[in-house]
C-alpha atoms as a PDB file:
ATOM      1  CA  UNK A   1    -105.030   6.229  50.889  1.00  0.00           C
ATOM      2  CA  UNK A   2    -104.187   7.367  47.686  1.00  0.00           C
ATOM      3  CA  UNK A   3    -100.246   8.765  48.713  1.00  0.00           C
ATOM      4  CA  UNK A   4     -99.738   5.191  50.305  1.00  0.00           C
ATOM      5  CA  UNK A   5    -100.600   3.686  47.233  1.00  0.00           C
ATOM      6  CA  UNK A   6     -98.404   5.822  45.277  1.00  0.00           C
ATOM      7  CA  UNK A   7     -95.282   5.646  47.209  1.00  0.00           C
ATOM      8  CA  UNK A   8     -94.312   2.258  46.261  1.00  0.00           C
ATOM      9  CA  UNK A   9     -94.366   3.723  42.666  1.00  0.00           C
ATOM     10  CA  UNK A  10     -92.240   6.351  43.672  1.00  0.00           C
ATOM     11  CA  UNK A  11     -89.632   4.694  45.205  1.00  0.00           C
ATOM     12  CA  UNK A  12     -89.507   1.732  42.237  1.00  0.00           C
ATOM     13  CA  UNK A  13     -88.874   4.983  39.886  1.00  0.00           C
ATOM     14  CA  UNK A  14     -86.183   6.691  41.546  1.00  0.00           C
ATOM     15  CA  UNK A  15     -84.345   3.620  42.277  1.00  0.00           C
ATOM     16  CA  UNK A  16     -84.490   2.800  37.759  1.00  0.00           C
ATOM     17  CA  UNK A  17     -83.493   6.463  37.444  1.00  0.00           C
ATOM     18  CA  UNK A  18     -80.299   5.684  39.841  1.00  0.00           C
ATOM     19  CA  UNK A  19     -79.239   3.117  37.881  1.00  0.00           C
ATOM     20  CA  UNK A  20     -79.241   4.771  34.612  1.00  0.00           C
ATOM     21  CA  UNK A  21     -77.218   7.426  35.694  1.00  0.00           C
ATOM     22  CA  UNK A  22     -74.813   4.847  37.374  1.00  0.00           C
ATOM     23  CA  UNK A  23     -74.500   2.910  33.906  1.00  0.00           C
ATOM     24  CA  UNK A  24     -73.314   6.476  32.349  1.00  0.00           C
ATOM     25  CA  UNK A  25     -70.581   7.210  34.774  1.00  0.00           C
ATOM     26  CA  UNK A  26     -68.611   3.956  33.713  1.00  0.00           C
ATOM     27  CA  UNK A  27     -69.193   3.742  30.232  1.00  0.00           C
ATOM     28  CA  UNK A  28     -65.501   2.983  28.317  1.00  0.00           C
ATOM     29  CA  UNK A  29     -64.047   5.134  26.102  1.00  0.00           C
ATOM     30  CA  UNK A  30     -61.079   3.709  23.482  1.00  0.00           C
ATOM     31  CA  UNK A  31     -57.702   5.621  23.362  1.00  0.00           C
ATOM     32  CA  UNK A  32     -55.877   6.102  19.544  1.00  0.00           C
ATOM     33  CA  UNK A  33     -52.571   4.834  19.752  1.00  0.00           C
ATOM     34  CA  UNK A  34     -51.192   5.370  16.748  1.00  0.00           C
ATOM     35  CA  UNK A  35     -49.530   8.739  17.899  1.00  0.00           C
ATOM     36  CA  UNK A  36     -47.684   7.204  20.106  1.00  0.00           C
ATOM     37  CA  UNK A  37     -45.294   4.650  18.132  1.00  0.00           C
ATOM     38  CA  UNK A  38     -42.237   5.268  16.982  1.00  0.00           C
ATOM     39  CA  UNK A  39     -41.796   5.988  13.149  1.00  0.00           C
ATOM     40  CA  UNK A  40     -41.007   2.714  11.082  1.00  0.00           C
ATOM     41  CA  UNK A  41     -38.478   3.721   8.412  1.00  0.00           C
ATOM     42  CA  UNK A  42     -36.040   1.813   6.346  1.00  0.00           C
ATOM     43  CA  UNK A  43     -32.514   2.414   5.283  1.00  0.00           C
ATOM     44  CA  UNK A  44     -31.427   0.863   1.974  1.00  0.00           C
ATOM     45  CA  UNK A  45     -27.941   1.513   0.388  1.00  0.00           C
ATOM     46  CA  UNK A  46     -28.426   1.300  -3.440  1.00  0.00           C
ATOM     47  CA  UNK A  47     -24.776   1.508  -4.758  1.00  0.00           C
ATOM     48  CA  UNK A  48     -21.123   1.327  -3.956  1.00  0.00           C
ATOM     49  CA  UNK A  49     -18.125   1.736  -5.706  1.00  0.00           C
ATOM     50  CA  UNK A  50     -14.748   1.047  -4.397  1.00  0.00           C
ATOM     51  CA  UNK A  51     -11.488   2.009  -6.440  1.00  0.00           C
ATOM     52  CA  UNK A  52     -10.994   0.268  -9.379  1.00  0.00           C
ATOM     53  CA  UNK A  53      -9.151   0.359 -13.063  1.00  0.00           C
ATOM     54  CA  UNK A  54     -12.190   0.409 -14.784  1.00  0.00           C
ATOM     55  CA  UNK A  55     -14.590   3.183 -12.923  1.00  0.00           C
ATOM     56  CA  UNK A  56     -14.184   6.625 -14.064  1.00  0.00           C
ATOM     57  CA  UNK A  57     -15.348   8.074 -10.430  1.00  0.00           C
ATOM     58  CA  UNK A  58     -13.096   6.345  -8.613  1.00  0.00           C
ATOM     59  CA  UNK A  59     -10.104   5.354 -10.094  1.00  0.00           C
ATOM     60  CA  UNK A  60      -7.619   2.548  -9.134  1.00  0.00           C
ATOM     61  CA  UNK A  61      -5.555   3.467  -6.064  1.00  0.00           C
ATOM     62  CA  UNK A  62      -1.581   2.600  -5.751  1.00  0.00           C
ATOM     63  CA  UNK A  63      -0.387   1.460  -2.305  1.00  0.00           C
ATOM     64  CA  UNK A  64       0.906   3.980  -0.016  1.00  0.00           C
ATOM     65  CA  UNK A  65      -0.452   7.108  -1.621  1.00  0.00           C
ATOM     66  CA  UNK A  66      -3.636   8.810  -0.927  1.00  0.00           C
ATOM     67  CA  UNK A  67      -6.788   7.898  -2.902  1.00  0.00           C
ATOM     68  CA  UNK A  68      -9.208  10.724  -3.194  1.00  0.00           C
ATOM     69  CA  UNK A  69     -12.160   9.563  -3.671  1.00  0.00           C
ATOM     70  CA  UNK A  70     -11.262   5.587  -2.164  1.00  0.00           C
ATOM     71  CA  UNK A  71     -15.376   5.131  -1.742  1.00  0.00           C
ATOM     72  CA  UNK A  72     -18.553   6.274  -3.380  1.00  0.00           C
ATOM     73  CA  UNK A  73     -21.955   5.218  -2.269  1.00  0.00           C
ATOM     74  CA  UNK A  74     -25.701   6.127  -2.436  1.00  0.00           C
ATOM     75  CA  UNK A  75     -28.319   5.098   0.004  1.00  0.00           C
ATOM     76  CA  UNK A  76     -31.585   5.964   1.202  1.00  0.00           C
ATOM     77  CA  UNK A  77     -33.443   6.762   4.562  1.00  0.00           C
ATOM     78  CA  UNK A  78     -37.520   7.396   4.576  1.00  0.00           C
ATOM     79  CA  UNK A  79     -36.923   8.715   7.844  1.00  0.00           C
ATOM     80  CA  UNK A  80     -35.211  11.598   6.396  1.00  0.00           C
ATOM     81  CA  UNK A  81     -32.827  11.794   9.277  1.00  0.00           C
ATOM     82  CA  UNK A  82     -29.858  14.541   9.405  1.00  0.00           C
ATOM     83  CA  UNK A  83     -26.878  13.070   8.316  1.00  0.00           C
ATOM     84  CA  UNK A  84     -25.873  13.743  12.214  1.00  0.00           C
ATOM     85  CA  UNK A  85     -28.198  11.239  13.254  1.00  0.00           C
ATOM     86  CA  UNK A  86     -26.589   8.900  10.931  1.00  0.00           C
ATOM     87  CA  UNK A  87     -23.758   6.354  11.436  1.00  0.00           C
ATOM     88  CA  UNK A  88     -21.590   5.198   8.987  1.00  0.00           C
ATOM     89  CA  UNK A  89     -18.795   2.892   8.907  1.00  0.00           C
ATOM     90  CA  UNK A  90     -16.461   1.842   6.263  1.00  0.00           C
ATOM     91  CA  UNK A  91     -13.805  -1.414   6.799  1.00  0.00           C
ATOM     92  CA  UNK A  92     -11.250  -1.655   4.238  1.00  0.00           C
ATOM     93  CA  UNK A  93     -10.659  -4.705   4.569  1.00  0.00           C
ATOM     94  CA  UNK A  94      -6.450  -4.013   3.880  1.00  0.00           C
ATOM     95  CA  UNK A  95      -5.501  -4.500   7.467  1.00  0.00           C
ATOM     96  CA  UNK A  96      -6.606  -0.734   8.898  1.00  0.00           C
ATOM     97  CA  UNK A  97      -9.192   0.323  11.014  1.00  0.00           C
ATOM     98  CA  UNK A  98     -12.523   0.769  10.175  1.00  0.00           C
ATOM     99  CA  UNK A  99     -13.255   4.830   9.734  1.00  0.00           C
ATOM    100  CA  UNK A 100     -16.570   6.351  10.883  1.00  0.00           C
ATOM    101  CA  UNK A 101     -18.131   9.818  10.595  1.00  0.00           C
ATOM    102  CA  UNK A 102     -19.307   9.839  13.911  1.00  0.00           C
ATOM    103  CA  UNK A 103     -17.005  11.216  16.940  1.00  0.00           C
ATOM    104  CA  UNK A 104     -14.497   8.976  19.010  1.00  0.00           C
ATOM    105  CA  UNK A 105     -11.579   6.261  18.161  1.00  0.00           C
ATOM    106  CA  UNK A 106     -12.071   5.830  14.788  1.00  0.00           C
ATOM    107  CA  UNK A 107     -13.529   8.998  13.465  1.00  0.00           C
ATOM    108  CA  UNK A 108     -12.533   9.708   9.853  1.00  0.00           C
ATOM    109  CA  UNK A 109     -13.218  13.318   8.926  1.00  0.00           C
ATOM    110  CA  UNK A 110     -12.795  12.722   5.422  1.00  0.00           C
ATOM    111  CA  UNK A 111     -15.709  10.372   5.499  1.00  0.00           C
ATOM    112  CA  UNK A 112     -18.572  13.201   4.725  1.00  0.00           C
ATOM    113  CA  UNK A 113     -22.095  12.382   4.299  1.00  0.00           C
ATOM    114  CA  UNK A 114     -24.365  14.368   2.358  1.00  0.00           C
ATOM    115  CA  UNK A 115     -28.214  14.805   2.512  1.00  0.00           C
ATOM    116  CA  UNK A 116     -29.238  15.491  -1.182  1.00  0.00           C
ATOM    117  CA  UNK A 117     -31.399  18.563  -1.344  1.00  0.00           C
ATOM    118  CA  UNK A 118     -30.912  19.219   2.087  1.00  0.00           C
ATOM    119  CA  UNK A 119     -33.638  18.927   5.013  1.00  0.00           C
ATOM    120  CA  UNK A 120     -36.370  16.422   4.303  1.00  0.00           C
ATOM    121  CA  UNK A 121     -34.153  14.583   1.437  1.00  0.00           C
ATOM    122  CA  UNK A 122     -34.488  10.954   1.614  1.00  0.00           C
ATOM    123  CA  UNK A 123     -31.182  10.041  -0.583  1.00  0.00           C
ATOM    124  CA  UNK A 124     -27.675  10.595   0.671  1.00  0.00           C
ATOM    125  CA  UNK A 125     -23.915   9.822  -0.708  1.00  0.00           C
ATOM    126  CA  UNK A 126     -21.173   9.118   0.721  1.00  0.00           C
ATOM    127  CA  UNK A 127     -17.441   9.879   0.195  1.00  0.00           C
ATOM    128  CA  UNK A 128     -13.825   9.314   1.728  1.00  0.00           C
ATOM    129  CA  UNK A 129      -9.947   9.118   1.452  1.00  0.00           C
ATOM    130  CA  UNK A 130      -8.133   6.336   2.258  1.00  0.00           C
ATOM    131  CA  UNK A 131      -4.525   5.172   1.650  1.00  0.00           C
ATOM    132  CA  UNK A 132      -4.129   1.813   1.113  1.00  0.00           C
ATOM    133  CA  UNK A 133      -0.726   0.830   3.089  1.00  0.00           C
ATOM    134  CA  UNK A 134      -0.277  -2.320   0.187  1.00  0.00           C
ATOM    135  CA  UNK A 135      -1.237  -3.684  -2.965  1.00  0.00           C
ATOM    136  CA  UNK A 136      -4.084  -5.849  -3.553  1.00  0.00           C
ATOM    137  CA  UNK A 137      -2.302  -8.348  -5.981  1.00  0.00           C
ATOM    138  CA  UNK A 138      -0.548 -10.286  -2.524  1.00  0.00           C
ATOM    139  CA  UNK A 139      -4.134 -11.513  -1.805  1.00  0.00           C
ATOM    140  CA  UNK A 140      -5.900 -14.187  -2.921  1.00  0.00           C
ATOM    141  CA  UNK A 141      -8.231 -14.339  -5.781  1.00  0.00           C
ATOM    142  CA  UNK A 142     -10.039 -11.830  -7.161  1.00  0.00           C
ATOM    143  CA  UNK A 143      -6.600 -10.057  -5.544  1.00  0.00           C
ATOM    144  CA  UNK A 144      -8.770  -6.905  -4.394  1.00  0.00           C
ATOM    145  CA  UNK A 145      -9.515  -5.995  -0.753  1.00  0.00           C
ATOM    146  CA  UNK A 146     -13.126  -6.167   0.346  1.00  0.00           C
ATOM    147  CA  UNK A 147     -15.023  -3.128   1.275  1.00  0.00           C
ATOM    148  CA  UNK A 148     -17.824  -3.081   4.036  1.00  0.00           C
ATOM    149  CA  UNK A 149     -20.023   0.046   4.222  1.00  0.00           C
ATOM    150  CA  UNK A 150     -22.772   0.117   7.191  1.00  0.00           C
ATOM    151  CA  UNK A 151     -25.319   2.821   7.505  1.00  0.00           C
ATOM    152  CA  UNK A 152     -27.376   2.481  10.443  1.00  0.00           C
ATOM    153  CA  UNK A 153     -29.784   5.357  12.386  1.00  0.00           C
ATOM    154  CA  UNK A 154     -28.132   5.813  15.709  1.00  0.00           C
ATOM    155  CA  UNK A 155     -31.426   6.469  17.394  1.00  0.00           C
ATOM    156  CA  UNK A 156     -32.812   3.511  15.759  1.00  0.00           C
ATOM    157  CA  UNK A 157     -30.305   0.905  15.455  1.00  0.00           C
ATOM    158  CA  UNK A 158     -32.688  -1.731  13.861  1.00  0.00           C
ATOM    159  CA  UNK A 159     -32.927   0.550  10.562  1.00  0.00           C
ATOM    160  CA  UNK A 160     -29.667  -0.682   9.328  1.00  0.00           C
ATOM    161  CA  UNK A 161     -28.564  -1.911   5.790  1.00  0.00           C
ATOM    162  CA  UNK A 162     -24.646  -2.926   5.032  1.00  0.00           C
ATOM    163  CA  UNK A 163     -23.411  -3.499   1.613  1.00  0.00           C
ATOM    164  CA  UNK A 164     -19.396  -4.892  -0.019  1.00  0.00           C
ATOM    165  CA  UNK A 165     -17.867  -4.300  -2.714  1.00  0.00           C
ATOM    166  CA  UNK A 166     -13.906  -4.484  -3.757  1.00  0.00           C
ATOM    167  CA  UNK A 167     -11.143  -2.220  -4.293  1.00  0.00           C
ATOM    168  CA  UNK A 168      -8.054  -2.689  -6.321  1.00  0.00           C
ATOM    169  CA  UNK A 169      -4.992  -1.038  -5.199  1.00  0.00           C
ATOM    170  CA  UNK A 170      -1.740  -1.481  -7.553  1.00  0.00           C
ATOM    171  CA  UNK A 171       1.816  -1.365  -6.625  1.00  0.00           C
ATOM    172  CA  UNK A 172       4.181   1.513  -6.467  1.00  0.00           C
ATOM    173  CA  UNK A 173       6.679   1.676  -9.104  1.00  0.00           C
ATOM    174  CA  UNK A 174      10.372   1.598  -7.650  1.00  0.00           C
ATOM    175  CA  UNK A 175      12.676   4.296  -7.538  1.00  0.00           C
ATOM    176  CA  UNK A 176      15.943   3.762 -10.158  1.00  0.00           C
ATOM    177  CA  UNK A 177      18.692   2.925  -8.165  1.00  0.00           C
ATOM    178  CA  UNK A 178      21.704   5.470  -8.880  1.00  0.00           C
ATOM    179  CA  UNK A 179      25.079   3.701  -8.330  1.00  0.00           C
ATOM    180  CA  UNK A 180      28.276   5.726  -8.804  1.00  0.00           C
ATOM    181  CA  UNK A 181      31.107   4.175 -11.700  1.00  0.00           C
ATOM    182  CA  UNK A 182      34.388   4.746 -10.497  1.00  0.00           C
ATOM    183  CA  UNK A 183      36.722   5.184 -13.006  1.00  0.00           C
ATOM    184  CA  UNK A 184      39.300   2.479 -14.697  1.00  0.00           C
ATOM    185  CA  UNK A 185      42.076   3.947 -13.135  1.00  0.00           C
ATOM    186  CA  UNK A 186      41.023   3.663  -9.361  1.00  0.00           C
ATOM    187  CA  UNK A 187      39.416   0.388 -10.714  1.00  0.00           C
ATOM    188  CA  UNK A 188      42.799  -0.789 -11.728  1.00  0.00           C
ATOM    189  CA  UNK A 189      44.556   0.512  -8.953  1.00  0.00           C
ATOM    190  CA  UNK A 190      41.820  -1.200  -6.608  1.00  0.00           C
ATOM    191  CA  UNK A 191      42.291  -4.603  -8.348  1.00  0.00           C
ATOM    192  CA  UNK A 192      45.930  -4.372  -8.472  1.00  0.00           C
ATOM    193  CA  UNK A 193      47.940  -1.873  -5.813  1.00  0.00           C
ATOM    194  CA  UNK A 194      51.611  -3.270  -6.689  1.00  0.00           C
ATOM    195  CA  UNK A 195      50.814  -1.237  -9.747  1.00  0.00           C
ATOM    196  CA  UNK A 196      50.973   2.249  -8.795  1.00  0.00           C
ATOM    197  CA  UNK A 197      53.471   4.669  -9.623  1.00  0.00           C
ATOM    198  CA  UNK A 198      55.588   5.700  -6.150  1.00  0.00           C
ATOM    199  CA  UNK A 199      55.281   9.692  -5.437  1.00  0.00           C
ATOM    200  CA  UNK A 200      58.642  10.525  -6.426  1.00  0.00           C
ATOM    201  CA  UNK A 201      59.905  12.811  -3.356  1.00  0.00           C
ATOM    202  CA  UNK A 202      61.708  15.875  -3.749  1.00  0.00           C
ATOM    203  CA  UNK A 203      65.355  16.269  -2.849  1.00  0.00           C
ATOM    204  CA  UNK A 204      66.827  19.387  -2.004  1.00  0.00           C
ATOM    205  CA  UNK A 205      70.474  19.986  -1.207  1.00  0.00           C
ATOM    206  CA  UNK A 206      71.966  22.554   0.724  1.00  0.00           C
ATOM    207  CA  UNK A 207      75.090  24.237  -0.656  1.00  0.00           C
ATOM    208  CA  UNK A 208      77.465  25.193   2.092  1.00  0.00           C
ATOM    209  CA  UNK A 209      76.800  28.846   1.525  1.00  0.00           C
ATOM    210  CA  UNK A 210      73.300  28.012   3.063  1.00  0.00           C
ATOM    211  CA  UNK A 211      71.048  28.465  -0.597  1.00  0.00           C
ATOM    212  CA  UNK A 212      68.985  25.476  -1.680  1.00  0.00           C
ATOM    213  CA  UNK A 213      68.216  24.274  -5.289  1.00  0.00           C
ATOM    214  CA  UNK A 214      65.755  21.660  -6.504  1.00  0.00           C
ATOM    215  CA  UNK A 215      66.906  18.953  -8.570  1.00  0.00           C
ATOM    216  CA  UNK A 216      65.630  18.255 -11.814  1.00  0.00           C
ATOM    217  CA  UNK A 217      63.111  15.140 -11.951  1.00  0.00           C
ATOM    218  CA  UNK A 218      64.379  11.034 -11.913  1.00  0.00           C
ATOM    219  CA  UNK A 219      64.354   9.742 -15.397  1.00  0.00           C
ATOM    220  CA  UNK A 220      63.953   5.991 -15.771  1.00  0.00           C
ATOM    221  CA  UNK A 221      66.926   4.092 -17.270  1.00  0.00           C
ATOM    222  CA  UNK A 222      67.121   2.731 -20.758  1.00  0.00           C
ATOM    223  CA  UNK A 223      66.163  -1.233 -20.825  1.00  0.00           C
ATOM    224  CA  UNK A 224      67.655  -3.270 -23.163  1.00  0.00           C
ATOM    225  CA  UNK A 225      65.682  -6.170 -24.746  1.00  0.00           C
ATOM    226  CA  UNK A 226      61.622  -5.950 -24.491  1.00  0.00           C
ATOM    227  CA  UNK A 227      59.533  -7.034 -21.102  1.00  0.00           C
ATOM    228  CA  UNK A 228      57.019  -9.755 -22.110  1.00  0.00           C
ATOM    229  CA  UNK A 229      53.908 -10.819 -19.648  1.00  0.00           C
ATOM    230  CA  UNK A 230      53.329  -9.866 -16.611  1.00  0.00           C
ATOM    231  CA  UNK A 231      55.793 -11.568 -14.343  1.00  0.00           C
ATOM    232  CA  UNK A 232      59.522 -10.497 -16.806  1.00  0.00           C
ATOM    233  CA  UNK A 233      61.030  -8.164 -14.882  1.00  0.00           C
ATOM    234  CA  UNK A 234      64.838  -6.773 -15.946  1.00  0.00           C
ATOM    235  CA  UNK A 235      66.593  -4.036 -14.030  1.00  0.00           C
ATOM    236  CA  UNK A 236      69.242  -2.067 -16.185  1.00  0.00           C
ATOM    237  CA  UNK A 237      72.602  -0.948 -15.026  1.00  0.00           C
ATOM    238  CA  UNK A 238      72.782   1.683 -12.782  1.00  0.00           C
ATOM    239  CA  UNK A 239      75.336   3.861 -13.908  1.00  0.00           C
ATOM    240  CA  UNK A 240      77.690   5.961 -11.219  1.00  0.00           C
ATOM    241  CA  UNK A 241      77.819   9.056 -10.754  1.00  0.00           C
ATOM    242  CA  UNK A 242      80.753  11.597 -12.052  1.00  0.00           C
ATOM    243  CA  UNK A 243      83.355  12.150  -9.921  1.00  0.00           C
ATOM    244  CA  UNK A 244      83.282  15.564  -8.671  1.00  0.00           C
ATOM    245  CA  UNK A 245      85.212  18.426  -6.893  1.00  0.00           C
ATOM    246  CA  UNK A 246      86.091  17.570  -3.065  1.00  0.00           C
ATOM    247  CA  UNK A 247      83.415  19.221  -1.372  1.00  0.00           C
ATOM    248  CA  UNK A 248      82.920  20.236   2.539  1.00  0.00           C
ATOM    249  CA  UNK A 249      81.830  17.187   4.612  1.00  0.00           C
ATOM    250  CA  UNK A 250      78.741  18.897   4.448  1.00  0.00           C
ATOM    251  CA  UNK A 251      78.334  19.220   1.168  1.00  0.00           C
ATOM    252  CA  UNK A 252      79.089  15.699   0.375  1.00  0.00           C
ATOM    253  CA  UNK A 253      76.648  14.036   3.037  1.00  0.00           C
ATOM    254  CA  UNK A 254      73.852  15.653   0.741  1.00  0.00           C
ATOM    255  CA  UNK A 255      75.393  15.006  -2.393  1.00  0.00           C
ATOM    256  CA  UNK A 256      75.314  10.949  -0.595  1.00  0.00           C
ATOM    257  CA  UNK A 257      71.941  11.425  -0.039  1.00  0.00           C
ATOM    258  CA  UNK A 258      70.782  12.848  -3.254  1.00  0.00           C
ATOM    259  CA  UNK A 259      72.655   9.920  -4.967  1.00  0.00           C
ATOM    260  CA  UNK A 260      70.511   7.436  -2.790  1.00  0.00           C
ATOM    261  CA  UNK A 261      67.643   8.768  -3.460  1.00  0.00           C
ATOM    262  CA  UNK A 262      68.081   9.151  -7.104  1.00  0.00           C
ATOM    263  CA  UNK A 263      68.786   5.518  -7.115  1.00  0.00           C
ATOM    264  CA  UNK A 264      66.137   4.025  -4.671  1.00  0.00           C
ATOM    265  CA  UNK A 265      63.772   6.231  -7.611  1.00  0.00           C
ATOM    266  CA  UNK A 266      65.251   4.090 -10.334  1.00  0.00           C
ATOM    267  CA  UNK A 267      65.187   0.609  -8.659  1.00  0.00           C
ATOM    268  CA  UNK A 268      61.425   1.237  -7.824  1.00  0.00           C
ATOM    269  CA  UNK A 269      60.602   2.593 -11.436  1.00  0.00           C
ATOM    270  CA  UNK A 270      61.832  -0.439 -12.793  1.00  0.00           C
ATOM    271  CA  UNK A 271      60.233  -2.996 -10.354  1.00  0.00           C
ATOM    272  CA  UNK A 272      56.796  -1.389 -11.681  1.00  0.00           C
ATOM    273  CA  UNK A 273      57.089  -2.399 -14.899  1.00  0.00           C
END
């Protein structure tokens, strides 16, 4: 009597016992997720300098010569990423590409980007060489091209900051021009060609005995009266020569032609004057 009384019991405490251990087994637990974002960092450039006349660091640049440095900037990065993980671009604005430091098309390896104190430094600067194929005084006010430097983390592309500034590029001074003077007597005789003095040829005669002389240089005839301007022209008497000794028929075909000469010499000496 008394075990049938006490089974009910029994069964009503096993069966509360059950469900305690059942409300254990599915009690929620809550997961920190904080591990698992990604970090949150923030790029800010903080200066830039571009070439100009009035900045010691980087000077003005003249067109078509290299300036070294053509950029200076500072900038920081909490992240405290390598400067590998770091890409930076720099538009001229005078017509070129745009350089970067990071590999392909328009990789610049004189843009260099340094991580002050090394590993774990959160302030960088950055440098480059440029040449500037014109001057900046052909564009319009304030006649300076317009420099555009982006730094941006390349594996997180929405920690990005891009800052302008100008440069001022002057133009190159021109080469003197070196021209040759000719001189006022092949100035004269440029001008005026009826005015040069003939090449006076020279005659030789044979003598019959087969030895050659050379005869002694034309003189010009005495002019009476004086030549006035430019267009008077007088031609003298030409006097004839001496008679001489019969000669061979050799002889006196060169003595003809040394007589012919002598006075073609004379007419053209006197139609110079």
């Amino acid at each position: 009597m008394f075990r049938s009384r006490f089974r009910p019991f029994k069964s009503h405490h096993a069966q509360s016992v059950s469900r305690k251990a059942r409300r254990s087994t599915v009690r929620l637990h809550v997961e920190r997720l904080e591990d698992r974002l990604a970090p949150a960092g923030t790029v800010t450039i903080t200066a830039v300098q571009g070439t100009d006349t009035l900045s010691a660091t980087v000077p003005v640049a003249t067109e078509g010569q290299s300036a070294n440095p053509s950029i200076n900037a500072t900038f920081t990065d909490t992240n405290a990423v390598t400067p590998a993980n770091l890409t930076v671009t720099v538009d001229y604005g005078d017509g070129t590409a745009f350089s970067s430091n990071q590999a392909g098309a328009n990789f610049d390896p004189n843009l260099l980007v340094t991580q002050v104190g090394g590993a774990g430094g959160t302030t960088y600067t950055v440098t480059d060489q440029h040449t500037f194929p014109e001057e900046s005084g052909s564009t319009v006010p304030p006649f300076a091209f317009t420099i555009t430097l982006t730094v941006t983390e390349t594996a997180t592309p929405a920690n990005t900051d891009t800052r302008n500034t100008t440069a001022q590029v002057l133009d190159a001074a021109l080469s003197p021009l070196v021209r040759e003077h000719p001189s006022p007597a092949s100035v004269a005789l440029t001008r005026a060609p009826h005015l040069a003095v003939p090449t006076r040829p020279c005659i030789v005669s044979r003598q019959p005995s087969g030895a050659s002389r050379t005869l002694p240089p034309l003189r010009r005839p005495a002019v009476s009266g004086s030549l006035t301007g430019t267009a008077s022209r007088r031609t003298a008497p030409i006097a004839s020569p001496a008679p001489t000794a019969p000669r061979s028929s050799r002889a006196t075909r060169s003595a003809s032609r040394s007589t012919v000469s002598r006075d073609r010499a004379s007419f053209l000496a006197l139609s110079t004057r």
